[in-house]
PDB file of N, CA and C in Angstrom:
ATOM      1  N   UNK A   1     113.273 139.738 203.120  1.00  0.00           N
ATOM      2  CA  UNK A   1     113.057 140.183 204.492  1.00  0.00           C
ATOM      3  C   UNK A   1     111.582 140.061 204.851  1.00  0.00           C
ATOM      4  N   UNK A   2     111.138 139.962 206.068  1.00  0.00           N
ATOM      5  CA  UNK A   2     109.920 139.701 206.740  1.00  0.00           C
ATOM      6  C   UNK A   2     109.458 141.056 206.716  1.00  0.00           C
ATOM      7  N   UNK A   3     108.501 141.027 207.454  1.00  0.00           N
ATOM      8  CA  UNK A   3     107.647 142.641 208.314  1.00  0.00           C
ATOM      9  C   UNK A   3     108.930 143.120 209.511  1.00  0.00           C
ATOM     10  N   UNK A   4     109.376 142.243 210.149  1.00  0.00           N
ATOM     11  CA  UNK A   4     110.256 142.669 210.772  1.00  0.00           C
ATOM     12  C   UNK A   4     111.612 143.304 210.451  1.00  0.00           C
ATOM     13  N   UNK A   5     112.096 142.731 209.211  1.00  0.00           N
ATOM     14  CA  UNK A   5     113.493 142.869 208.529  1.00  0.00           C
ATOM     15  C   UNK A   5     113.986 141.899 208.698  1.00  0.00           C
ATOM     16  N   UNK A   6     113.826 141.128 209.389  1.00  0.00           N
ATOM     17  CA  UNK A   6     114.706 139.595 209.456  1.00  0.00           C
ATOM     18  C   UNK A   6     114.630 138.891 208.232  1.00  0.00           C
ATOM     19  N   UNK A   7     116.024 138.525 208.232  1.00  0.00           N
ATOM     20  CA  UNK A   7     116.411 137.861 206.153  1.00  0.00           C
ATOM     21  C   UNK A   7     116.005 136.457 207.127  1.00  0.00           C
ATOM     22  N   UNK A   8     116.320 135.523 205.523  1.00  0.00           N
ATOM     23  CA  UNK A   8     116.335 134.108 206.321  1.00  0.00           C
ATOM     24  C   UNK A   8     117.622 133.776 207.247  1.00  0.00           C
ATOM     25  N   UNK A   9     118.713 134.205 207.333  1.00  0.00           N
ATOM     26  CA  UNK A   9     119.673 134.405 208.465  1.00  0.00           C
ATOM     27  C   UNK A   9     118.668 134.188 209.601  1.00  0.00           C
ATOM     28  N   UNK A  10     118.200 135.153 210.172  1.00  0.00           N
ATOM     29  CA  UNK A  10     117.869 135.393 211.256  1.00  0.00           C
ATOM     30  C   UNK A  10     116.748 134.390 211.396  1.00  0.00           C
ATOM     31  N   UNK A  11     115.939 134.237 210.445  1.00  0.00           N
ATOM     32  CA  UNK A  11     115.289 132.258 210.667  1.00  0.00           C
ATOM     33  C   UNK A  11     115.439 131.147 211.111  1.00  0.00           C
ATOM     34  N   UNK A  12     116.736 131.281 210.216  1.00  0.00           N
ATOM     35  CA  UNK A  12     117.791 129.951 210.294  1.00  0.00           C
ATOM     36  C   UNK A  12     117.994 129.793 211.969  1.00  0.00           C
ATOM     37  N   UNK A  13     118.562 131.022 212.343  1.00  0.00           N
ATOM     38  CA  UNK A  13     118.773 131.233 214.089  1.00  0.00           C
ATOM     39  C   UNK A  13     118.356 130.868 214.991  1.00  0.00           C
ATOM     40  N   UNK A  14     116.902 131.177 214.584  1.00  0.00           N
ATOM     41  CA  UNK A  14     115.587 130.899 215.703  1.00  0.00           C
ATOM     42  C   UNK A  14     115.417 129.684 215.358  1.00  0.00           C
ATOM     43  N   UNK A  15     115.542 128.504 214.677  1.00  0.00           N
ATOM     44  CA  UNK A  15     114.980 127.560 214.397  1.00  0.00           C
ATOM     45  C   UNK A  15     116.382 125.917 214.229  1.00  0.00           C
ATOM     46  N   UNK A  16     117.442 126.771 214.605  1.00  0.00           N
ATOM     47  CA  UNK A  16     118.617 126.084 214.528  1.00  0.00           C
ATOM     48  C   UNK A  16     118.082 124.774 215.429  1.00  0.00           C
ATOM     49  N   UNK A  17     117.989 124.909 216.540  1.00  0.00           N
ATOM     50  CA  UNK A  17     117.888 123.813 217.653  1.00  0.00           C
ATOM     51  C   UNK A  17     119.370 123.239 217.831  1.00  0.00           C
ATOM     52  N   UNK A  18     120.335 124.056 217.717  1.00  0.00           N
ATOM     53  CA  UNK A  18     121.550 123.484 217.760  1.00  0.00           C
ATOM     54  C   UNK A  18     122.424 123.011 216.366  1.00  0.00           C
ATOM     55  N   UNK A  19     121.399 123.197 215.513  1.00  0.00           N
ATOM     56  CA  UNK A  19     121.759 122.371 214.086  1.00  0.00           C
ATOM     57  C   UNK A  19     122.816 124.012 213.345  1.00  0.00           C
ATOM     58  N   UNK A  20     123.111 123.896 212.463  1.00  0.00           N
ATOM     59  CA  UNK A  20     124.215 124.472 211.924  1.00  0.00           C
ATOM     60  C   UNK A  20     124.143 124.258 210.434  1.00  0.00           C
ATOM     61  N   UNK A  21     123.763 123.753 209.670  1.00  0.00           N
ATOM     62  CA  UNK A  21     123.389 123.432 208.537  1.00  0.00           C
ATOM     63  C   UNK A  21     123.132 124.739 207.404  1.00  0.00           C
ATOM     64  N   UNK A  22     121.780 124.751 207.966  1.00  0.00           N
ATOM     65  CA  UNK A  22     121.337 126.135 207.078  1.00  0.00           C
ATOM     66  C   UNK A  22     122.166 127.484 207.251  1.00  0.00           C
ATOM     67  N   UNK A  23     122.676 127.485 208.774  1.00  0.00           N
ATOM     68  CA  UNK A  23     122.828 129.207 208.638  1.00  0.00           C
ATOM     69  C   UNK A  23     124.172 128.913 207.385  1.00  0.00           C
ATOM     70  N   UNK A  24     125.005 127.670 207.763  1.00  0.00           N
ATOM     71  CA  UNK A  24     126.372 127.546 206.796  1.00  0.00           C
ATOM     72  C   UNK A  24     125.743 127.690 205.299  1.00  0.00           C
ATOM     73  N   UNK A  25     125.209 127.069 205.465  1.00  0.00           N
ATOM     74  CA  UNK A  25     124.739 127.361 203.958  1.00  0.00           C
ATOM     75  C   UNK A  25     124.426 128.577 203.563  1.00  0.00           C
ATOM     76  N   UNK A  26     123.384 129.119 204.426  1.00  0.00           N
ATOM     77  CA  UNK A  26     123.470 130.658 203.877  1.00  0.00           C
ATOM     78  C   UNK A  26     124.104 131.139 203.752  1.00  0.00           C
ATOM     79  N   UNK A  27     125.249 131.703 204.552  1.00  0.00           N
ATOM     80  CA  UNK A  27     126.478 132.332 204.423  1.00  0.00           C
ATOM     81  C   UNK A  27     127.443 131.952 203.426  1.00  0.00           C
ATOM     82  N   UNK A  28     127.045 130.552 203.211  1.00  0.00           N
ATOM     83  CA  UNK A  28     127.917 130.561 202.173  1.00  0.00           C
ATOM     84  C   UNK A  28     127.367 130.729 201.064  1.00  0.00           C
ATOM     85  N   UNK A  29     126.071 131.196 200.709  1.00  0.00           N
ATOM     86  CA  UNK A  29     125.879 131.773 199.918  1.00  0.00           C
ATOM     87  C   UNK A  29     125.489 133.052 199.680  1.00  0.00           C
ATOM     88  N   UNK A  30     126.547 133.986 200.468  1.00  0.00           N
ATOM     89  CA  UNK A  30     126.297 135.354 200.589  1.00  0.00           C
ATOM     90  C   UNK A  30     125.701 135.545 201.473  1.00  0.00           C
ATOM     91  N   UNK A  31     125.115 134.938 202.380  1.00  0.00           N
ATOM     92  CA  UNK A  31     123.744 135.907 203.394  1.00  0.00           C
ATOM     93  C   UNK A  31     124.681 137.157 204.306  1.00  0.00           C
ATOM     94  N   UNK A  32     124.529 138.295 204.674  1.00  0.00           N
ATOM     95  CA  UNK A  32     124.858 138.814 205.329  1.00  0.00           C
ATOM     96  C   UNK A  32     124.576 139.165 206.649  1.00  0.00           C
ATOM     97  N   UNK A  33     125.658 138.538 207.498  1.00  0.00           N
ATOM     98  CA  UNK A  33     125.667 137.965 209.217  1.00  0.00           C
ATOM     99  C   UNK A  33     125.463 139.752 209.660  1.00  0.00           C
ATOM    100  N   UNK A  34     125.786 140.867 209.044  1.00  0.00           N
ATOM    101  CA  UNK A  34     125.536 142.134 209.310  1.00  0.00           C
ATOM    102  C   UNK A  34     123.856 142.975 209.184  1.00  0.00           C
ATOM    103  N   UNK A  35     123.345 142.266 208.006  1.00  0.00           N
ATOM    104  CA  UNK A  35     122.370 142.827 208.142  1.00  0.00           C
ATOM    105  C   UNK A  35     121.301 143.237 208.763  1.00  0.00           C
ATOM    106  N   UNK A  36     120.843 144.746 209.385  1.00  0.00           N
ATOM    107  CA  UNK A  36     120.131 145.030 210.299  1.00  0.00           C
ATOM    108  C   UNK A  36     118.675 144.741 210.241  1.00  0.00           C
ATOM    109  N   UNK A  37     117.883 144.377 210.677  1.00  0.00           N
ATOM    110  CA  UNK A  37     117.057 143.928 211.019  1.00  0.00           C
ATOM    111  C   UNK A  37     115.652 145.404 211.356  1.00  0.00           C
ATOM    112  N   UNK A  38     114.552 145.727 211.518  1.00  0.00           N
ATOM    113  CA  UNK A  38     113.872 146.352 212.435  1.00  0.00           C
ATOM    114  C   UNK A  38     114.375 147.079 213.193  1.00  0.00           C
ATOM    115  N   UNK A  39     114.674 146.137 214.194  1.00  0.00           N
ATOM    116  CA  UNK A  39     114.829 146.384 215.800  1.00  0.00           C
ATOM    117  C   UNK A  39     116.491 146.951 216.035  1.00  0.00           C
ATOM    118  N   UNK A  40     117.353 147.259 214.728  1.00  0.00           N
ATOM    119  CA  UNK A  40     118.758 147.436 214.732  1.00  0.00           C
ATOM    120  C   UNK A  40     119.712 146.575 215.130  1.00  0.00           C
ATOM    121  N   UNK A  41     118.692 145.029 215.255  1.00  0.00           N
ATOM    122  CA  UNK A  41     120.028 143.387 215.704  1.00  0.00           C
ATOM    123  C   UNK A  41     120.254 143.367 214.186  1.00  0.00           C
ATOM    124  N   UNK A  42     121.641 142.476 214.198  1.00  0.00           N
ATOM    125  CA  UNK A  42     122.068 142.090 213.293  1.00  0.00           C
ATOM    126  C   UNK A  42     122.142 139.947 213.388  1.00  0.00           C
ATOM    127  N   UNK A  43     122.108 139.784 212.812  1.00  0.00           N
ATOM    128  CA  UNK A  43     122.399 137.632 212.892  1.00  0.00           C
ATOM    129  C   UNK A  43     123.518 137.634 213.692  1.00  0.00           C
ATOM    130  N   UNK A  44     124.666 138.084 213.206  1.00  0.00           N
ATOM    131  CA  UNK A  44     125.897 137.955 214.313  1.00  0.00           C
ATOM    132  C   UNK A  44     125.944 138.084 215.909  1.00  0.00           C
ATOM    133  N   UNK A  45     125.191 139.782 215.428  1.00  0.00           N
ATOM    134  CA  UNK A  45     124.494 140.193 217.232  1.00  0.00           C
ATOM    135  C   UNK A  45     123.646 139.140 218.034  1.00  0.00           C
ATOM    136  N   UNK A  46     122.663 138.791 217.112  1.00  0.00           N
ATOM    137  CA  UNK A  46     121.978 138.062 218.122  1.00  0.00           C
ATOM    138  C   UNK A  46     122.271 136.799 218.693  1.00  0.00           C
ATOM    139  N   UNK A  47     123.371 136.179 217.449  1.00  0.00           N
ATOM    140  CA  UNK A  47     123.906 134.816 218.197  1.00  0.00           C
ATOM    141  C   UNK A  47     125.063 134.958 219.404  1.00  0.00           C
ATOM    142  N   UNK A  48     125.116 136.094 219.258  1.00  0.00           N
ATOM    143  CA  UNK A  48     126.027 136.390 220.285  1.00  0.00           C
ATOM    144  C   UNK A  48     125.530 137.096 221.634  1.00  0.00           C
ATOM    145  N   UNK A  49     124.373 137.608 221.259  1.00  0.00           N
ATOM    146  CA  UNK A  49     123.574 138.427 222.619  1.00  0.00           C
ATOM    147  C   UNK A  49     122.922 136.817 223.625  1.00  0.00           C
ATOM    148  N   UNK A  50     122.617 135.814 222.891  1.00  0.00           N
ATOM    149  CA  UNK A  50     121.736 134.738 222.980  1.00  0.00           C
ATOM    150  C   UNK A  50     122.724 133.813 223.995  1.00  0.00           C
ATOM    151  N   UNK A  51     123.780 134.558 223.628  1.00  0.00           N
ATOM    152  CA  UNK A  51     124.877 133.452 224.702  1.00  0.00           C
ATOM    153  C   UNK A  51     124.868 132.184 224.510  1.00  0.00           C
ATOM    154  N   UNK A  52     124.203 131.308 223.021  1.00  0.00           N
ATOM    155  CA  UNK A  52     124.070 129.788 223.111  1.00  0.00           C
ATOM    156  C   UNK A  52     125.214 129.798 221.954  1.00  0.00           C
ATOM    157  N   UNK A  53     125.951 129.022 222.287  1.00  0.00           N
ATOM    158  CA  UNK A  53     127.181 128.470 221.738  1.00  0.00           C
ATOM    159  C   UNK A  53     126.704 127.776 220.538  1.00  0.00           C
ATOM    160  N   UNK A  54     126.395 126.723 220.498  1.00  0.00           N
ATOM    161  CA  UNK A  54     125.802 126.034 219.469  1.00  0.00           C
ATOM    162  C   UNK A  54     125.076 127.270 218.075  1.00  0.00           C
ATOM    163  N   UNK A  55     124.649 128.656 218.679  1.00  0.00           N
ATOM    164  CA  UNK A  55     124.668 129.256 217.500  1.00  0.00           C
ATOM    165  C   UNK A  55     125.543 130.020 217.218  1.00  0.00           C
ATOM    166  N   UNK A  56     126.328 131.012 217.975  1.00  0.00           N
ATOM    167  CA  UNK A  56     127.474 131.728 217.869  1.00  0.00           C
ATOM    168  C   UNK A  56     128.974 130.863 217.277  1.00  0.00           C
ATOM    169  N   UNK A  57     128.792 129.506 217.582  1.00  0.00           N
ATOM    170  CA  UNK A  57     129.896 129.449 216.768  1.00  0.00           C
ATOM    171  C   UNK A  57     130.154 129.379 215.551  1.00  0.00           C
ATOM    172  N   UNK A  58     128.824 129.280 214.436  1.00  0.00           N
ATOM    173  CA  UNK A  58     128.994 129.538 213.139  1.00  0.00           C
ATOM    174  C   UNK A  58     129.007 131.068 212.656  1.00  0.00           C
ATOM    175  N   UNK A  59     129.616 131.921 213.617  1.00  0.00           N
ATOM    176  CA  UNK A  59     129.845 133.169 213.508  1.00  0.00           C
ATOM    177  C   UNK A  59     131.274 133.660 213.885  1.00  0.00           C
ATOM    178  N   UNK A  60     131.894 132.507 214.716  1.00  0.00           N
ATOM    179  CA  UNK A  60     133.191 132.908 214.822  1.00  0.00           C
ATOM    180  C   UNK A  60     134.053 133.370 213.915  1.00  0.00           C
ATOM    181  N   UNK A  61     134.295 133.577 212.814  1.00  0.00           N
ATOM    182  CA  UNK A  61     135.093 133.910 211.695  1.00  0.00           C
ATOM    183  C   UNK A  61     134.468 135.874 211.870  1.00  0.00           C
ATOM    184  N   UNK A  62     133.858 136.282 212.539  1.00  0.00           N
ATOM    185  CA  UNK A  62     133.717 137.710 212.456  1.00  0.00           C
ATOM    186  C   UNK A  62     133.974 138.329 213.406  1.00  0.00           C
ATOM    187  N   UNK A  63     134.584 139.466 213.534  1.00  0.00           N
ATOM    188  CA  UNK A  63     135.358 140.282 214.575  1.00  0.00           C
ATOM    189  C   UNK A  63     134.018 140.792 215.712  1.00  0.00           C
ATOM    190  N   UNK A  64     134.289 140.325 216.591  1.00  0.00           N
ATOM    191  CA  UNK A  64     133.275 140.901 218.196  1.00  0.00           C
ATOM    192  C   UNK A  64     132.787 142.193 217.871  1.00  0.00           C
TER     193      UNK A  64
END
């Protein structure tokens, strides 16, 4: 985790540009799309607060 709490999840996010690669990878190696952060976001939350498709859909497999 950073100073903020952000794992590399939440890296991967900010830096996707649409790409999908890494966050899959993380997750598939355990990263947890739950983990809270600082600020109380979670990776799931924010790809979903962000409204960009291109990142929320490597989150679809988790309940809203």
């Amino acid at each position: 985790m950073d100073t903020f709490g952000n794992t590399p999840l939440f890296d991967a996010e900010f830096n996707s540009k649409g790409r999908g690669d890494l966050i899959l990878l993380l997750r598939g190696l355990g990263a947890d799309p739950l983990a809270v952060n600082a600020s109380g976001r979670t990776p799931v939350g924010l790809a979903r607060r962000i409204g960009n498709y291109d990142v929320a859909k490597f989150f679809g497999d988790l309940p809203a």
